[in-house]
Protein backbone atom coordinates (compact mmCIF):
# COMPACT_ATOMS: atom_id res chain seq x y z
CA UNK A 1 13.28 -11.67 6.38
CA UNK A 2 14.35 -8.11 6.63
CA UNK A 3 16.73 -6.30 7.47
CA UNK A 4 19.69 -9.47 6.86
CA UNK A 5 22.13 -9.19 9.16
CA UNK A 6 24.69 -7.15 7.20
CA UNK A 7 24.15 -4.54 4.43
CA UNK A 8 23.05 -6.06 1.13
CA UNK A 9 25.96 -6.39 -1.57
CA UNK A 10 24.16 -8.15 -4.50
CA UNK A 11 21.47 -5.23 -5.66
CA UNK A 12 19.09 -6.07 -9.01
CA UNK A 13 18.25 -2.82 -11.02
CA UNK A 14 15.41 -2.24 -13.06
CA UNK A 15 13.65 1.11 -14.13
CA UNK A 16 10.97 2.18 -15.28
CA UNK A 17 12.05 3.40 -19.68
CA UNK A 18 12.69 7.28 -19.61
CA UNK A 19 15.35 8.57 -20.08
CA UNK A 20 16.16 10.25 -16.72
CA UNK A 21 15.81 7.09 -15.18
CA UNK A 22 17.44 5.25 -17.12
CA UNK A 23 20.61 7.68 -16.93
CA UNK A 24 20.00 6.75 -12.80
CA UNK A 25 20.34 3.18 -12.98
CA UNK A 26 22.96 3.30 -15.28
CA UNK A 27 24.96 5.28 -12.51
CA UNK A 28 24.02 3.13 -9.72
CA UNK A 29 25.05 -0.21 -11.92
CA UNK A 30 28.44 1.26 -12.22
CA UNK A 31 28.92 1.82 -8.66
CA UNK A 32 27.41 -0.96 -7.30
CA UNK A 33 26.72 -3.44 -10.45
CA UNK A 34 23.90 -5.26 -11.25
CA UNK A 35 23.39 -8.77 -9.81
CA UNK A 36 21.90 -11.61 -11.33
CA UNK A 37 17.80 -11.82 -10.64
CA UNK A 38 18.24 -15.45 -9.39
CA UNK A 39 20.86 -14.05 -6.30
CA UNK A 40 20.10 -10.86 -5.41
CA UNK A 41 19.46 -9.36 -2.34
CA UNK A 42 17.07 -7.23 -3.05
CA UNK A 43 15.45 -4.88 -5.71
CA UNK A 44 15.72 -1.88 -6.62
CA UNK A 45 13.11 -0.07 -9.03
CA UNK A 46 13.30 3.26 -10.35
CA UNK A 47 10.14 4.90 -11.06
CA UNK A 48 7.00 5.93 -10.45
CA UNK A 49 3.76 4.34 -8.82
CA UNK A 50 2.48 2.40 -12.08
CA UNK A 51 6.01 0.92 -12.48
CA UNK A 52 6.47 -0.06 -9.12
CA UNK A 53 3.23 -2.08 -9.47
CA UNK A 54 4.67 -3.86 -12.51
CA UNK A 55 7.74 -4.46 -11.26
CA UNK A 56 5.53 -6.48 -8.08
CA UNK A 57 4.06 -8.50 -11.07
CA UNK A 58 7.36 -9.47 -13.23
CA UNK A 59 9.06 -10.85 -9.98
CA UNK A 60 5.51 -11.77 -7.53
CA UNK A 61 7.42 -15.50 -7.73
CA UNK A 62 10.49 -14.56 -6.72
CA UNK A 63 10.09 -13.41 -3.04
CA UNK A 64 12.43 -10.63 -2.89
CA UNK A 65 11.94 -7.56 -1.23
CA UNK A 66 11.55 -4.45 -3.64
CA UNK A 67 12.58 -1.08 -2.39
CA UNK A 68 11.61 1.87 -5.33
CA UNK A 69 12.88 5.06 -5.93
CA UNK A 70 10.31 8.16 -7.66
CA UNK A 71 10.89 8.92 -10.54
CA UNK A 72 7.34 9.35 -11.20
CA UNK A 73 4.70 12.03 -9.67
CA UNK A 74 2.53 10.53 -6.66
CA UNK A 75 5.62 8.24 -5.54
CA UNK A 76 2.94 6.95 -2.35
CA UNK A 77 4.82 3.27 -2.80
CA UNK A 78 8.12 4.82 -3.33
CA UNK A 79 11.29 6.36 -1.36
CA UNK A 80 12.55 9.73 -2.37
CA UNK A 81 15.72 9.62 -4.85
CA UNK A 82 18.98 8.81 -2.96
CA UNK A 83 21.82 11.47 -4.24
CA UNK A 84 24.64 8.47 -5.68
CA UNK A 85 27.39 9.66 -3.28
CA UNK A 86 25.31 8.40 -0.88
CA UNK A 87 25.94 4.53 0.49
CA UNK A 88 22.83 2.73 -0.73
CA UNK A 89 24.02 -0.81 1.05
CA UNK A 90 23.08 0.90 4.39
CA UNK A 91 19.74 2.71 3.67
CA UNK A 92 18.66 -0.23 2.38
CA UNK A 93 19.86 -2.12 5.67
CA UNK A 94 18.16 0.18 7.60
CA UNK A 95 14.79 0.35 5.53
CA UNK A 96 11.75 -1.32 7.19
CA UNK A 97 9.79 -3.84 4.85
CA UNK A 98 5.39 -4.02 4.57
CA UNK A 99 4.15 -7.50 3.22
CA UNK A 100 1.34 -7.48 0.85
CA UNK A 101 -1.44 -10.14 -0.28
CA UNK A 102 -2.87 -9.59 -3.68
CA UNK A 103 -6.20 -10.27 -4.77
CA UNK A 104 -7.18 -12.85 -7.05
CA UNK A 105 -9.85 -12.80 -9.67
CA UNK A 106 -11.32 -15.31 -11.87
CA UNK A 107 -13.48 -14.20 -14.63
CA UNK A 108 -16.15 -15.98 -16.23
CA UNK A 109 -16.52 -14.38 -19.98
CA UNK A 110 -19.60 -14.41 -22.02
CA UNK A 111 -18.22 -16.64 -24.74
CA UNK A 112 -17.50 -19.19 -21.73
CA UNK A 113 -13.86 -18.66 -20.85
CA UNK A 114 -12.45 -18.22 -17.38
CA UNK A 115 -9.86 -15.59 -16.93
CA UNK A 116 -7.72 -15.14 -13.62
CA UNK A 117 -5.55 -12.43 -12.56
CA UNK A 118 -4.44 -11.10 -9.60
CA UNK A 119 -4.06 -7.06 -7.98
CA UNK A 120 -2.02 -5.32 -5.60
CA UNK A 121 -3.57 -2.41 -5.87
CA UNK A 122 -7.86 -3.03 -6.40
CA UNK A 123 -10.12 -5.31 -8.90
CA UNK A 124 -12.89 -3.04 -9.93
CA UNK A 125 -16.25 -3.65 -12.31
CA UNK A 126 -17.07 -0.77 -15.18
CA UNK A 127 -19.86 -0.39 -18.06
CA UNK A 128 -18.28 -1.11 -21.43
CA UNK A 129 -21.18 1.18 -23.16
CA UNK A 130 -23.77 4.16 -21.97
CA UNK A 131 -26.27 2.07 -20.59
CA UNK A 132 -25.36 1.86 -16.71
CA UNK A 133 -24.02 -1.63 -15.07
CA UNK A 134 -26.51 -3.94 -13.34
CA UNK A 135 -24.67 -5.74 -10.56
CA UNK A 136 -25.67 -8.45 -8.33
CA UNK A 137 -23.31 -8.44 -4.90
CA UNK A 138 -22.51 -11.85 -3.12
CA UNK A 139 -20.62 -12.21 0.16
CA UNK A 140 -19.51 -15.72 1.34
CA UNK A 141 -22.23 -17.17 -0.81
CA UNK A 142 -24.93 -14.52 0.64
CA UNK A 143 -26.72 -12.31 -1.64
CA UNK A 144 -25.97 -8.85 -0.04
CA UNK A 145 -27.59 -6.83 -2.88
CA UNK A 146 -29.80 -7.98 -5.33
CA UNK A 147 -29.06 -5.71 -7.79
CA UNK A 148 -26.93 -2.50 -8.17
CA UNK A 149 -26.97 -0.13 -10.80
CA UNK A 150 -23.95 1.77 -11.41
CA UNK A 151 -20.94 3.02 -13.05
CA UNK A 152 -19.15 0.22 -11.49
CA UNK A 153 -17.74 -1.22 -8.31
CA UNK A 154 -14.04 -1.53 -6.65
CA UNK A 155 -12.48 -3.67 -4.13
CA UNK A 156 -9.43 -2.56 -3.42
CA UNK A 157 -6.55 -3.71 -0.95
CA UNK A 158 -5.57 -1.64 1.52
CA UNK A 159 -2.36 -0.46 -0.20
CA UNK A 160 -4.62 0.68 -3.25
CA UNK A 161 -7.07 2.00 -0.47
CA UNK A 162 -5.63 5.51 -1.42
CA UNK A 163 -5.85 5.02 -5.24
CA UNK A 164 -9.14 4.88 -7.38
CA UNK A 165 -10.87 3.59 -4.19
CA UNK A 166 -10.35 7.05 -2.52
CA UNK A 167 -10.92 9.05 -5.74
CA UNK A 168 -14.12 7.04 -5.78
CA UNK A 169 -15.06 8.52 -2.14
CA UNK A 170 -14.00 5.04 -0.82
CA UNK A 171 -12.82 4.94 2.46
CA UNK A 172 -8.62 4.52 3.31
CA UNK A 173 -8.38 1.00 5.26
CA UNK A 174 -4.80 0.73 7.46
CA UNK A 175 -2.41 -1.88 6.29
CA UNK A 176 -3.22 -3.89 9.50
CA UNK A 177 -6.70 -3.80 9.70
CA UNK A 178 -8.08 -6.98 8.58
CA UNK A 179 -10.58 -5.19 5.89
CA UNK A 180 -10.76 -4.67 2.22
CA UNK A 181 -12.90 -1.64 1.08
CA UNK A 182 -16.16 -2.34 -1.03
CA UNK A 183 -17.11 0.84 -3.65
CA UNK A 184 -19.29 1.73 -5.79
CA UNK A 185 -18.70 4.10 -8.76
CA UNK A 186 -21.29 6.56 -9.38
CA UNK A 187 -24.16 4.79 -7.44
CA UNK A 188 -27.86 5.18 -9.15
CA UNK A 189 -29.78 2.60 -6.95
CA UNK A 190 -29.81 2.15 -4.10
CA UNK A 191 -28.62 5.72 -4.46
CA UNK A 192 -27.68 6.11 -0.99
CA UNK A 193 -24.90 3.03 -0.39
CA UNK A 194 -21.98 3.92 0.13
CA UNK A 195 -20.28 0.77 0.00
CA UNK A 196 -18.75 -1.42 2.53
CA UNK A 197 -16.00 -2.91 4.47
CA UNK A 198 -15.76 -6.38 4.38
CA UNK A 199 -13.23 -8.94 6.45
CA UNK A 200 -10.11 -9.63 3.78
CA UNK A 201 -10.99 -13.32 4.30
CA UNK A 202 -14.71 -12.64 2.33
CA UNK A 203 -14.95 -14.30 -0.61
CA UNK A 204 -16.83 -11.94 -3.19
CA UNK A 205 -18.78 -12.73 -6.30
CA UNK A 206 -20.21 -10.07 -9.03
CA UNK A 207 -22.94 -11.32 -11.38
CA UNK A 208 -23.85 -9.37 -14.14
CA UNK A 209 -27.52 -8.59 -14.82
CA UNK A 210 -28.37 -8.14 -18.53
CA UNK A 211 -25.02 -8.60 -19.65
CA UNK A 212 -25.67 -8.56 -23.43
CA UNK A 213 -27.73 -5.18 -23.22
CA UNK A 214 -25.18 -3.93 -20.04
CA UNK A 215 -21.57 -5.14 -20.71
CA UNK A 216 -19.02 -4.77 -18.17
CA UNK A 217 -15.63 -5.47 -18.27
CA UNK A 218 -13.35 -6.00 -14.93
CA UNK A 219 -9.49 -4.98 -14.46
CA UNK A 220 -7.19 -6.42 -12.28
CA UNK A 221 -4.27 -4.01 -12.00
CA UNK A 222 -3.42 -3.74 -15.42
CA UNK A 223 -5.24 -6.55 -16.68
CA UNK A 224 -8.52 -6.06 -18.45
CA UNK A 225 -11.54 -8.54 -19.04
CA UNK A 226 -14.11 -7.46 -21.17
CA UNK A 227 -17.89 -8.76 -21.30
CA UNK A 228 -17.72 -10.34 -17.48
CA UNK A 229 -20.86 -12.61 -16.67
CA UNK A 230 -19.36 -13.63 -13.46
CA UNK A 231 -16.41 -12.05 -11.26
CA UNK A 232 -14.75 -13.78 -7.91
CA UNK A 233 -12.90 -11.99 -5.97
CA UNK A 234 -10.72 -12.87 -2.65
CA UNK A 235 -7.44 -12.00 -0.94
CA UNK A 236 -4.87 -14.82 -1.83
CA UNK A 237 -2.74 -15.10 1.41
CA UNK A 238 -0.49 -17.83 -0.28
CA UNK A 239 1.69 -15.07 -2.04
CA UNK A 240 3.54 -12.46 -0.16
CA UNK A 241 4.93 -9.54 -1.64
CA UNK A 242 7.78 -7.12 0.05
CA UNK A 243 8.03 -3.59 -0.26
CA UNK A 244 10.97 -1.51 1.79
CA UNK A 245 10.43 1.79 2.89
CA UNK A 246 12.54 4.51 4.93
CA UNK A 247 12.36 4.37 8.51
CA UNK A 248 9.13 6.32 9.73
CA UNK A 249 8.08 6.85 5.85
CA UNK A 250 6.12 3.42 5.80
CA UNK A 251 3.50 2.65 3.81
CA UNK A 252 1.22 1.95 7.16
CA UNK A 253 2.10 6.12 8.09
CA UNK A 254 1.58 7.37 4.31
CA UNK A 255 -2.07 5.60 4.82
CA UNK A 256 -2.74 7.14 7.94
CA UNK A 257 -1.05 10.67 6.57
CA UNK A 258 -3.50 10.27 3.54
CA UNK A 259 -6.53 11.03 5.65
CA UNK A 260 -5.16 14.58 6.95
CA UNK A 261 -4.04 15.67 3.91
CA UNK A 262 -6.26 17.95 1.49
C-alpha cells in the first residue's frame, strides 16, 4: 500500500483549530493545494496527539494513510514539523506506514440500550460516584475474576499502550506482539493484581456488580457511556487504519524507546 511508486501529488489537509496551525496548513495548501478527500493520496494532519486520534475517526472508512505533523505537546503519533521550503512529496514517499486495528465496544446501558464504539487508543471502565467500581472480568466466556473492586479498568491497544495504560502502571506491549494490555486503576481487591496480558484475539466482557449503588461509565476514545451494566470488548481486525512515520522514527521504535525513557 505504501510507499506508491512515485511521490504523492494529491495531498488532503486538515488541522487541528489554533491558530498556529491553521496559519501552517494554510501555507502548505498554497504550495501544494488541497485535494479532494475522495482522491487523495494521502493525509496530512496538523496537530497534536488528541487530534491525530480524531482525525483516525472522521476518515476510519476511507483507507488512506495519515501522516501528522506536532503541533501539539507529546506528538508520540506524530512527525516533527517539516520547515515549507522543504519538498513534502518526497518525505512522504519515503515515510514508512504502521497498520492499526481498533477496538470495538458494545455497551449495554441500564435503561436497556446498546451502545457501540470503537478505540485506537484503549476502552477503559471508571466509577461515576465515590463509592468504588465492582467489576466482574470474563475472558472468552471464562470468568477470570469474580469480582474486582476498583477505580476502574483499561484495555488498551498497543499504540495507546504508552497512554493512560502506562500512567496507570500498565505495561507497554510492541506493535507486533499479538497482546492487548489488561489494567486496573487503583486496585482495592484483590489488592495485589496487577493486571494482565491477554492474546488481541480475546474477547472480553465487564459486568457491573451493584450498578445502581456503583455506577460506572466506559469511554471509548472520546466516546463516553455512562451507567454500563455490561461492556464487550475485542480487537476488530476488519478495519485497518494507516499511520506514516519518518524512517527509523516508527511508532514500533517510539514503543520500545518509551521503556528507557524516565
Amino acid at each position: 500500500m505504501w510507499p506508491p511508486i512515485n511521490p504523492p501529488t494529491k495531498i488532503h489537509f486538515v488541522s487541528v483549530n489554533l491558530p498556529d496551525a491553521l496559519q501552517y496548513k494554510h501555507a502548505l495548501i498554497e504550495k501544494y493545494g488541497n485535494a479532494d478527500i475522495n482522491e487523495t493520496e494521502v493525509i496530512i494532519c496538523i496537530g497534536g496527539d488528541g487530534f491525530m486520534l480524531e482525525t483516525l475517526h472522521n476518515y476510519i472508512n476511507y483507507n488512506i494513510p495519515i501522516y501528522s505533523i506536532n503541533f501539539g505537546t507529546i506528538g508520540f503519533l506524530t512527525n516533527p514539523k517539516i520547515p515549507i521550503h522543504e519538498d513534502l512529496p518526497i518525505i512522504l514517499h519515503k515515510a514508512q506506514p504502521t497498520h492499526l486495528h481498533p477496538l470495538s465496544m458494545t455497551a449495554e446501558t441500564a435503561d436497556g440500550k446498546t451502545h457501540t464504539a470503537l478505540a485506537f487508543n484503549d476502552i477503559f471502565l471508571y466509577r461515576q460516584t465515590r463509592q468504588a467500581a465492582k467489576i466482574q472480568i470474563i475472558t472468552n466466556n471464562k470468568i477470570r475474576l469474580p469480582e474486582l473492586i476498583c477505580d476502574g479498568i483499561i484495555v488498551a491497544t498497543p499504540a495507546g499502550s504508552t497512554a493512560y495504560n502506562l500512567s496507570a502502571h500498565g505495561p507497554i506491549v510492541p506493535l507486533n506482539s499479538g497482546l492487548l494490555p489488561l489494567t486496573p486503576i487503583c486496585p482495592f481487591r484483590p489488592r495485589r493484581w496487577r493486571g494482565a496480558l491477554l492474546p488481541s484475539d480475546t474477547s472480553i466482557r465487564f459486568l457491573t456488580i451493584e450498578e445502581q449503588k456503583r455506577p460506572i461509565a466506559a469511554v471509548a476514545d472520546f466516546t463516553e457511556i455512562r451507567d454500563v451494566t455490561n461492556v464487550f470488548v475485542k480487537e476488530n481486525r476488519s478495519i485497518t487504519s494507516w499511520i506514516l512515520f519518518n524512517p527509523d522514527h516508527g511508532l514500533s521504535e517510539r514503543i520500545v524507546a518509551e521503556q528507557f525513557t524516565d
